[in-house]
Structure formats: structure tokens, C-alpha cells
C-alpha atoms as a PDB file:
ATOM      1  CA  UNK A   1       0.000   0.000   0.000  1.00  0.00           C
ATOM      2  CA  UNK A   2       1.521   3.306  -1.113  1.00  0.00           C
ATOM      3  CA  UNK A   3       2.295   5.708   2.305  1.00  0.00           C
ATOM      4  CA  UNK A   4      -0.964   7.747   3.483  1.00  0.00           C
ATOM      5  CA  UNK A   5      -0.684  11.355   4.605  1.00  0.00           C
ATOM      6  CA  UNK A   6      -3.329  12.965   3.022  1.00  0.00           C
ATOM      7  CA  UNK A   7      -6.929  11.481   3.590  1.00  0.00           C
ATOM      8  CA  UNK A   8     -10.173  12.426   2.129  1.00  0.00           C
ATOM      9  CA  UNK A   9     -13.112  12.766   4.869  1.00  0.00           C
ATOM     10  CA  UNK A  10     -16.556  12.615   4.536  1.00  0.00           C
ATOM     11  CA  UNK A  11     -18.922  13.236   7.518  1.00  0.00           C
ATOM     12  CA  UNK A  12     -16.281  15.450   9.274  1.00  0.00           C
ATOM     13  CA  UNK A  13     -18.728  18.347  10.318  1.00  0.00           C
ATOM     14  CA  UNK A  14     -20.580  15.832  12.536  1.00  0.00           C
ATOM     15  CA  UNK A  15     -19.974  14.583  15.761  1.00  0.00           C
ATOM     16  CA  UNK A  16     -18.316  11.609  14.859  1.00  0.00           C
ATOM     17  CA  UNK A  17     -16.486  13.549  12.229  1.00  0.00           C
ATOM     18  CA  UNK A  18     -15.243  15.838  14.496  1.00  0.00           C
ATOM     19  CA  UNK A  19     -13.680  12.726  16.849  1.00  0.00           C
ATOM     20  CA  UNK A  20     -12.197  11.100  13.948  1.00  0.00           C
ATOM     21  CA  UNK A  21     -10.463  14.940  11.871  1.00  0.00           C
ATOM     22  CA  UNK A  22      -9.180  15.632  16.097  1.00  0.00           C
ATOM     23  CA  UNK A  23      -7.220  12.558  16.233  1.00  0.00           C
ATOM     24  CA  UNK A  24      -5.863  12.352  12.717  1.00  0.00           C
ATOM     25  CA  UNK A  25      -4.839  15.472  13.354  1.00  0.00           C
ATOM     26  CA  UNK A  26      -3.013  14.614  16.234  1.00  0.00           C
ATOM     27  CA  UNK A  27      -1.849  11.757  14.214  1.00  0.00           C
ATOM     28  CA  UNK A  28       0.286  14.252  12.160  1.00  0.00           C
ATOM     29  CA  UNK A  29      -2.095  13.604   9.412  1.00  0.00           C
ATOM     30  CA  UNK A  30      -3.025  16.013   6.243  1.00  0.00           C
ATOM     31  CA  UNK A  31      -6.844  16.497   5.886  1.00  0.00           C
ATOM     32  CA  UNK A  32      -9.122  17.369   3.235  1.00  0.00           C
ATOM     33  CA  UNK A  33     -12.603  17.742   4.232  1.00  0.00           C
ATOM     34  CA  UNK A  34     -15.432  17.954   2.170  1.00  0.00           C
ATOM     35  CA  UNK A  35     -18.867  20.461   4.000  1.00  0.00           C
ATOM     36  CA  UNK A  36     -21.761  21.505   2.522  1.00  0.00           C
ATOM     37  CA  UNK A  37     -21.562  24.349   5.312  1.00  0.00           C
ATOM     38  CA  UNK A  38     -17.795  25.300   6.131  1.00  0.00           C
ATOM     39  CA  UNK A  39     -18.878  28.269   8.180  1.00  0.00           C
ATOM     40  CA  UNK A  40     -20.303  25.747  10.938  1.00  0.00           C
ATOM     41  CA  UNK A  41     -17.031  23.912  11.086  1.00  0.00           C
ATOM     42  CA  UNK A  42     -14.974  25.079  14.167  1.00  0.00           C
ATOM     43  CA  UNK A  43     -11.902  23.188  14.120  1.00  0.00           C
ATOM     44  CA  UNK A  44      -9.069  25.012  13.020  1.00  0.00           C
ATOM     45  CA  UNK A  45      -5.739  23.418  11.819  1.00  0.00           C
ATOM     46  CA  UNK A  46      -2.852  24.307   9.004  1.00  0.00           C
ATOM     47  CA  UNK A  47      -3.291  20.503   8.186  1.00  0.00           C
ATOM     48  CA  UNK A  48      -6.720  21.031   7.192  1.00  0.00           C
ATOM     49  CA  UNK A  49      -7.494  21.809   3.689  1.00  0.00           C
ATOM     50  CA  UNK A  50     -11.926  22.457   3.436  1.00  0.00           C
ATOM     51  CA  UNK A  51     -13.332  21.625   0.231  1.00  0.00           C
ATOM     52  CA  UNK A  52     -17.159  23.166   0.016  1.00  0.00           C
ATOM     53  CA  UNK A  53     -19.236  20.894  -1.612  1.00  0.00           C
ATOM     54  CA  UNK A  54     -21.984  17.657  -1.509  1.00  0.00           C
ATOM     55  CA  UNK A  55     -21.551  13.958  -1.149  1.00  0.00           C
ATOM     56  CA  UNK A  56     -23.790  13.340  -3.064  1.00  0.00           C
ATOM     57  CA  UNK A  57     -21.854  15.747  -6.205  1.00  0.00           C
ATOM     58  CA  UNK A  58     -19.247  13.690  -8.145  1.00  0.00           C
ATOM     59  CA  UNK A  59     -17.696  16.737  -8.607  1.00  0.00           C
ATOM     60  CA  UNK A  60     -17.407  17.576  -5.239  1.00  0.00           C
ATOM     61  CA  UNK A  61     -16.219  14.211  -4.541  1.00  0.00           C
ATOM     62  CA  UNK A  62     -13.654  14.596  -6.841  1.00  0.00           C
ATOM     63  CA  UNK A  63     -12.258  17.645  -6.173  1.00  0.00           C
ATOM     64  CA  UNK A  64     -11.896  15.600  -2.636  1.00  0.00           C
ATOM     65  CA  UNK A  65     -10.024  12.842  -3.475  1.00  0.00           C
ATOM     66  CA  UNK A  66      -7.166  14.733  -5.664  1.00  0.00           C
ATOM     67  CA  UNK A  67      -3.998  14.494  -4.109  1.00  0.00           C
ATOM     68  CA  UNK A  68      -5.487  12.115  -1.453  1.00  0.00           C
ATOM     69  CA  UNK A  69      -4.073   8.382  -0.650  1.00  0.00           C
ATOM     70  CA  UNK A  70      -7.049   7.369   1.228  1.00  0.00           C
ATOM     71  CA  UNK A  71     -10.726   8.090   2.190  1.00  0.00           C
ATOM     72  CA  UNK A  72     -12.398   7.712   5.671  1.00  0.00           C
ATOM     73  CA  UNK A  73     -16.360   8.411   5.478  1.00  0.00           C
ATOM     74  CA  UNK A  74     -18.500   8.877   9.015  1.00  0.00           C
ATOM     75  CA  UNK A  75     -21.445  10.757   6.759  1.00  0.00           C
ATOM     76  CA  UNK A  76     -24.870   9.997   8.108  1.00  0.00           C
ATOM     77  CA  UNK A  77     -28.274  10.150   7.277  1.00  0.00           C
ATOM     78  CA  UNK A  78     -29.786  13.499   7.782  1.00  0.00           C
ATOM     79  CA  UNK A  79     -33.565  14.014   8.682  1.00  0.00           C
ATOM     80  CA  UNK A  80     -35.861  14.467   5.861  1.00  0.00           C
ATOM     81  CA  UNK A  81     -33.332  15.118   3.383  1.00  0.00           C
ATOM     82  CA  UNK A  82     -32.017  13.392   0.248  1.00  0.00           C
ATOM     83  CA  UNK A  83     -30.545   9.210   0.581  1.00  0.00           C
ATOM     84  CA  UNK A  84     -26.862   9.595   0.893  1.00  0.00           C
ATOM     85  CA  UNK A  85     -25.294   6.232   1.355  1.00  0.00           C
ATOM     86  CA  UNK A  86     -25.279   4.739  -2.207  1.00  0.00           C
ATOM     87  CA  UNK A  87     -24.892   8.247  -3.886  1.00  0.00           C
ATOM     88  CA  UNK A  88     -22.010   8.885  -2.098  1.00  0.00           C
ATOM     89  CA  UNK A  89     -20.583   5.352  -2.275  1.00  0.00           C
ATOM     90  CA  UNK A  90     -20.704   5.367  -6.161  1.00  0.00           C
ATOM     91  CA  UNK A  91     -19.544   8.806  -6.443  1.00  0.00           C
ATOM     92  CA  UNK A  92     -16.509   7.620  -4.087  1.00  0.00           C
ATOM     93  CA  UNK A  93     -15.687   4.837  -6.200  1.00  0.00           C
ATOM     94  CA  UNK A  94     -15.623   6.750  -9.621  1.00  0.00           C
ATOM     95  CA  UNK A  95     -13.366   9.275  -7.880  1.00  0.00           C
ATOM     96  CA  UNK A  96     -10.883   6.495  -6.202  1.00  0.00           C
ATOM     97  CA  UNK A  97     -10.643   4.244  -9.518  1.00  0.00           C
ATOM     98  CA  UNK A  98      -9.908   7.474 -11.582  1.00  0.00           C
ATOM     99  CA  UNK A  99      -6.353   8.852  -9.364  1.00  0.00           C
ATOM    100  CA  UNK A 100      -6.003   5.081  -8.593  1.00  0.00           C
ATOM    101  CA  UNK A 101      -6.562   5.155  -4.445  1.00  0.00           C
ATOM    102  CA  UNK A 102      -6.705   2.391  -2.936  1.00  0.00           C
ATOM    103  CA  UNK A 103      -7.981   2.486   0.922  1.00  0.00           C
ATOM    104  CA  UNK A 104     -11.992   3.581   1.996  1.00  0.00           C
ATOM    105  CA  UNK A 105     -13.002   3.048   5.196  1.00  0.00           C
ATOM    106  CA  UNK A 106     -16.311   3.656   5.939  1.00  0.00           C
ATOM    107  CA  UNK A 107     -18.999   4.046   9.132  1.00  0.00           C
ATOM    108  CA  UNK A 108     -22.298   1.761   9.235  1.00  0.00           C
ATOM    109  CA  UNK A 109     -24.787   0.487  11.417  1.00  0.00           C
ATOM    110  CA  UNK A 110     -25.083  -2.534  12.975  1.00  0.00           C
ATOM    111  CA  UNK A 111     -28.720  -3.116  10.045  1.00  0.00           C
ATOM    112  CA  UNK A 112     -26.403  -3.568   7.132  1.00  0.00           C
ATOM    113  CA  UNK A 113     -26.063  -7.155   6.549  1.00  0.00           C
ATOM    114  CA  UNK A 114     -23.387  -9.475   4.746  1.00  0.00           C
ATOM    115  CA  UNK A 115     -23.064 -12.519   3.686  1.00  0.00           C
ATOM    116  CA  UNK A 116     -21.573 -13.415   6.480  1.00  0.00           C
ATOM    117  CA  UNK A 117     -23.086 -12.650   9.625  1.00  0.00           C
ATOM    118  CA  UNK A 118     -24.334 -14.870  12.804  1.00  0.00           C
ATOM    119  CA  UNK A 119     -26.020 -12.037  14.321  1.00  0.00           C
ATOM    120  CA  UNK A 120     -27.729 -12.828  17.539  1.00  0.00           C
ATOM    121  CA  UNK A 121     -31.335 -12.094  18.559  1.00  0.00           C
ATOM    122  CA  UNK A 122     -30.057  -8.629  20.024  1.00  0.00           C
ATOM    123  CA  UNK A 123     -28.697  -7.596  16.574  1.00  0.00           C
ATOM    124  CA  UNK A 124     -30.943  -8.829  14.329  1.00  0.00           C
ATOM    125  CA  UNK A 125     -34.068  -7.260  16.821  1.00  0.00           C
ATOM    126  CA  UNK A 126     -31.864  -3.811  15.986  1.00  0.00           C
ATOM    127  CA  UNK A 127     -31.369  -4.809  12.005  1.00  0.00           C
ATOM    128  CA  UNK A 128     -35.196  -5.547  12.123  1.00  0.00           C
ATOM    129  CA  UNK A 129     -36.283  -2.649  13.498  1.00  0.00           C
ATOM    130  CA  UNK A 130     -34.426  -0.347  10.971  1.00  0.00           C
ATOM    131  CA  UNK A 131     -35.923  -1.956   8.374  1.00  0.00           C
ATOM    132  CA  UNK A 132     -39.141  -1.556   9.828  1.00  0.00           C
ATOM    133  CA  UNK A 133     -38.934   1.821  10.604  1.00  0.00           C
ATOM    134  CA  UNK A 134     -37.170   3.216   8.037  1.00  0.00           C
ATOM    135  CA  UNK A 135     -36.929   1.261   4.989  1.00  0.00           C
ATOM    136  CA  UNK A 136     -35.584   3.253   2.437  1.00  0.00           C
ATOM    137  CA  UNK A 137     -32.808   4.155   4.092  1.00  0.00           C
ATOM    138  CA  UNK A 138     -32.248   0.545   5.003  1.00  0.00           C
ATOM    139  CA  UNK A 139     -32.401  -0.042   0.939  1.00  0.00           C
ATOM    140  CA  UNK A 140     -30.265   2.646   0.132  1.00  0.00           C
ATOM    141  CA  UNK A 141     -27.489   1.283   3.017  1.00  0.00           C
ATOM    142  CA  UNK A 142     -27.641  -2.268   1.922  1.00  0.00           C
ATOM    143  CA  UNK A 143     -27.146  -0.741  -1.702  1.00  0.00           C
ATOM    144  CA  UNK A 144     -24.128   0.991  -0.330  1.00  0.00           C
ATOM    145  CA  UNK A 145     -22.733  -2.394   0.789  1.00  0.00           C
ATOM    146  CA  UNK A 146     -23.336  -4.266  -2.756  1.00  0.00           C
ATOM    147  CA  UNK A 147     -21.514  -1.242  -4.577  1.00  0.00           C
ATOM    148  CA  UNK A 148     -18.739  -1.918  -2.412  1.00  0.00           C
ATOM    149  CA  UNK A 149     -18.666  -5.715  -2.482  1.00  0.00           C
ATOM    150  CA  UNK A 150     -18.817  -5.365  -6.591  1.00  0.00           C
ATOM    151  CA  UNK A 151     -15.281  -2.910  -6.423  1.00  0.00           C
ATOM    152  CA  UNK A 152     -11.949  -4.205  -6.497  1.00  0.00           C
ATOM    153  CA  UNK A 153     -10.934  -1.585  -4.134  1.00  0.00           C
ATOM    154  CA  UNK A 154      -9.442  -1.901  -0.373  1.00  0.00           C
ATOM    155  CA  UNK A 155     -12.839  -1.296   1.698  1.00  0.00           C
ATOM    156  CA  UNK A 156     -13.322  -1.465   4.804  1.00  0.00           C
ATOM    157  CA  UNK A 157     -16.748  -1.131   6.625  1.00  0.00           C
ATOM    158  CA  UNK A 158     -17.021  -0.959  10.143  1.00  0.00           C
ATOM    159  CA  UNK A 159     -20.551  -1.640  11.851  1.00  0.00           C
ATOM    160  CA  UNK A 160     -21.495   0.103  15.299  1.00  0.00           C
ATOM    161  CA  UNK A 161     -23.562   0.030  17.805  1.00  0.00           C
ATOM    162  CA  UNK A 162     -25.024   2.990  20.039  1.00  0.00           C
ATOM    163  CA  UNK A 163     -22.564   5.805  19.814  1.00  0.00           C
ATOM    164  CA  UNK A 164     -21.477   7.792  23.029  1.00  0.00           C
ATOM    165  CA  UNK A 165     -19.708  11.068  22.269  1.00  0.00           C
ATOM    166  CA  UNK A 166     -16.699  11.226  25.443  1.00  0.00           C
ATOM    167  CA  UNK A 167     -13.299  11.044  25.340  1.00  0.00           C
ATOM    168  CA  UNK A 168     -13.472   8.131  27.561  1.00  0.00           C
ATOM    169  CA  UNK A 169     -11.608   4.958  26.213  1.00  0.00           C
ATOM    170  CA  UNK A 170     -12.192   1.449  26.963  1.00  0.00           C
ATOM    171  CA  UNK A 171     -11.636  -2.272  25.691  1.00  0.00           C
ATOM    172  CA  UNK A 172     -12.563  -2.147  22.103  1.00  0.00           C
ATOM    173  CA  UNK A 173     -13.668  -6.270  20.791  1.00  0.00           C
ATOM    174  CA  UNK A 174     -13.902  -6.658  17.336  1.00  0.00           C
ATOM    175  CA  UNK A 175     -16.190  -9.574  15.657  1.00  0.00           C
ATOM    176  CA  UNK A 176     -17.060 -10.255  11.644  1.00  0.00           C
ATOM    177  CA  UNK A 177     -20.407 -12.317  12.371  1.00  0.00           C
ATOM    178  CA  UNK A 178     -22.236  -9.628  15.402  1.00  0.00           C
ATOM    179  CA  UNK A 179     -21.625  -6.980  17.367  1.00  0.00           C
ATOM    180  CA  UNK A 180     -20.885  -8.567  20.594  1.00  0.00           C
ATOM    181  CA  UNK A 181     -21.668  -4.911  22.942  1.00  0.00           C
ATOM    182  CA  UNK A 182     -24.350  -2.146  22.995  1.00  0.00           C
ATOM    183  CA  UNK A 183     -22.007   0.726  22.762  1.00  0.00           C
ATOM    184  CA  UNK A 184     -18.736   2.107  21.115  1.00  0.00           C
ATOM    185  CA  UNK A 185     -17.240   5.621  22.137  1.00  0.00           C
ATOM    186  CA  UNK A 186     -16.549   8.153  19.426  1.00  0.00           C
ATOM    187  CA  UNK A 187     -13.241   7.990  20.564  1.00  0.00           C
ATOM    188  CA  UNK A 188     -12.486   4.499  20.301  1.00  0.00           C
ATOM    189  CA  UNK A 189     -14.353   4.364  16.683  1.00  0.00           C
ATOM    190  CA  UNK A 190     -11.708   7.282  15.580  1.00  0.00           C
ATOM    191  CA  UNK A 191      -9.107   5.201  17.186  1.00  0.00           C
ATOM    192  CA  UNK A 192     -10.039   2.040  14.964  1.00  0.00           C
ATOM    193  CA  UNK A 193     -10.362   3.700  12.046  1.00  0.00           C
ATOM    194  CA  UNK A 194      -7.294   5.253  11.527  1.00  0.00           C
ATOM    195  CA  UNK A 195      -5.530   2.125  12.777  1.00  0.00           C
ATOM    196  CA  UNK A 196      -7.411   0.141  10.131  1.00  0.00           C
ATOM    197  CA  UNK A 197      -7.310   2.592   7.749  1.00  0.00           C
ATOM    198  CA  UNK A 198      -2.904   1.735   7.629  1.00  0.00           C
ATOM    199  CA  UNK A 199      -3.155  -2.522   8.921  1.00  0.00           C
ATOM    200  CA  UNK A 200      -6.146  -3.121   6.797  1.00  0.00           C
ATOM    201  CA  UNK A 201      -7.179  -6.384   9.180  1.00  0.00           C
ATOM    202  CA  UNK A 202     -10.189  -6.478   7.896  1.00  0.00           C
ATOM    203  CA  UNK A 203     -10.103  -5.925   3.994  1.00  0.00           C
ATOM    204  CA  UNK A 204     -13.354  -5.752   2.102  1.00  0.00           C
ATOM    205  CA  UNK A 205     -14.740  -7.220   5.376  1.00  0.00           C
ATOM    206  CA  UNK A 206     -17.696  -5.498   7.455  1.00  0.00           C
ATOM    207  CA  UNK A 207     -16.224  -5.580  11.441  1.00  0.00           C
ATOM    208  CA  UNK A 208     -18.389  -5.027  14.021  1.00  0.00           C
ATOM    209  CA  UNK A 209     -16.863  -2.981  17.140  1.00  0.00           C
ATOM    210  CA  UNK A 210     -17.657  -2.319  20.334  1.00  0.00           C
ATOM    211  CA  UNK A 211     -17.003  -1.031  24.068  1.00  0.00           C
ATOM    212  CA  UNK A 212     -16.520  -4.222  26.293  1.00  0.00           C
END
């Protein structure tokens, strides 16, 4: 894998996002960030480089990626506005194939299912309910996944459970087949990604992680 110092991130205006852009930053990481509103963002850094712009805009996307060795996404769903997950994945995968990166590593829910799950009666009650409640965006997730699945790209999708936003760090397990706790602190999640975002442990695999 060629060196990463410049990474591509998606989702970094949100709370997550803001976890994950602190500690690359304090990883010594270069950052280009793509926001639809960069006059919200309050993090301020001469490593970060703010592209204005929209997931969902292959344009935007690829004005993101240039120069870029790698791409970390934490982008959400937003209330009651357009589906974002298999926009963004498509437009993500254009953009990587075209300057020829490599590494994505992407935020999910524990609802997305693969191939090769065991999920227990606690996860699948979770998986069910999403797709009970809100179906579309369950479609437009699992559509996410088969994009992915269908690149030759080094992907990485890591499921979570409820997220608590605190600095506090614990035990973090790590399981292909079910998410084996109820919680995962932003902190740890930011933690994991950039770790896996270098090892890649779990190539174009779907890891569940948790808080022990």
C-alpha cells in the first residue's frame, strides 16, 4: 500500500467527524474535508485543507479525493433530506478508480447485513427494526454495501452500535459475524479507524466494534 498522509473525509462536520479529523490530526495527518456548510465547522488546523461541496456531487467528490491516498467516510443520514449512502458510495468509487486510491473506510450500522453474519437475537431485533422503521434508508445502506462488495478496491466497513460522544476509552472487541456490545465511544471508533485505515485487518470485510 503506497504511504498515506493525506486522507479524504466525509462526515467530518458531525460529531463523529469531528472525533475522527481531532485525532488524525493529532496523528500528524493532512486532511481534506469535504462540508456543505464550512462556516459551521470550528476546528481550526494548518493541516486542514476544506473543500465546500456535496456527497452526493461527483464533482465535489472529486475535487476531494485529488492528491489524497485514502478516504475515511462517518457521513450519516440526515432528517428528511435526500438518501446519501449509495450516492455517495458510487460517487466515491468513480473518484478512487480514476487517481487510482486504494484504501476507503467507511462508518455503518449494525442493520447492514453481509453474507456473512451470525447475528444474535439482540442484533438482528436492531437490524429488524431499521428496516421496519425506516426502509428506504435501510435499501439505500444495503445498496451501499453491494456497490462496495462489486469494487476491487481496499474497503473497509465498520458496523457500530449505540454511539457515546466522550473522550473516555475502553476495551474495544472486534467480531465479523455480530456486534458482541451495545455501545462504542466516538473515541475508540476514531481510534479504529485510523488504525485500520494503515493494517487493513479487515479488507473488504464489514467488522463489528464495540465497548466491552
Amino acid at each position: 500500500m503506497k504511504n498515506i498522509s493525506k486522507i479524504a473525509i466525509l462526515g467530518g462536520g458531525g460529531k463523529t467527524g469531528n472525533y475522527l479529523v481531532n485525532h488524525l490530526l493529532n496523528e500528524g495527518f493532512q486532511l481534506k474535508i469535504l462540508l456543505r456548510n464550512p462556516e459551521k465547522f470550528n476546528i481550526q488546523n494548518n493541516n486542514i485543507e476544506i473543500i465546500e461541496g456535496d456527497a452526493l456531487h461527483f464533482e465535489s467528490i472529486k475535487i476531494l479525493l485529488k492528491d489524497c491516498q485514502a478516504v475515511l467516510s462517518t457521513i450519516g443520514q440526515r432528517k428528511d433530506e435526500p438518501l446519501v449512502a449509495n450516492q455517495t458510495t458510487e460517487n466515491v468509487l468513480k473518484a478512487m478508480k480514476e487517481y487510482g486510491i486504494d484504501r476507503y473506510v467507511l462508518l455503518a450500522g449494525l442493520n447492514i447485513d453481509t453474507p456473512f453474519d451470525k447475528k444474535s437475537s439482540k442484533t438482528l431485533m436492531a437490524t429488524d427494526w431499521m428496516k421496519s422503521n425506516f426502509p428506504l434508508i435501510q435499501e439505500d445502506r444495503q445498496k451501499a454495501y453491494t456497490l462496495l462488495e462489486k469494487s476491487d478496491v481496499n474497503w473497509t466497513q465498520v458496523r457500530v452500535p449505540f454511539i457515546e460522544f466522550t473522550d473516555n476509552s475502553s476495551e474495544v472487541v472486534v467480531n465479523v459475524e455480530d456486534c458482541l456490545g451495545d455501545k462504542i465511544s466516538a473515541v475508540d471508533i476514531s481510534k479504529f479507524v485510523a488504525r485500520e485505515m494503515i493494517e487493513s485487518k479487515y479488507k473488504r470485510q464489514s467488522p463489528f466494534i464495540s465497548n466491552l
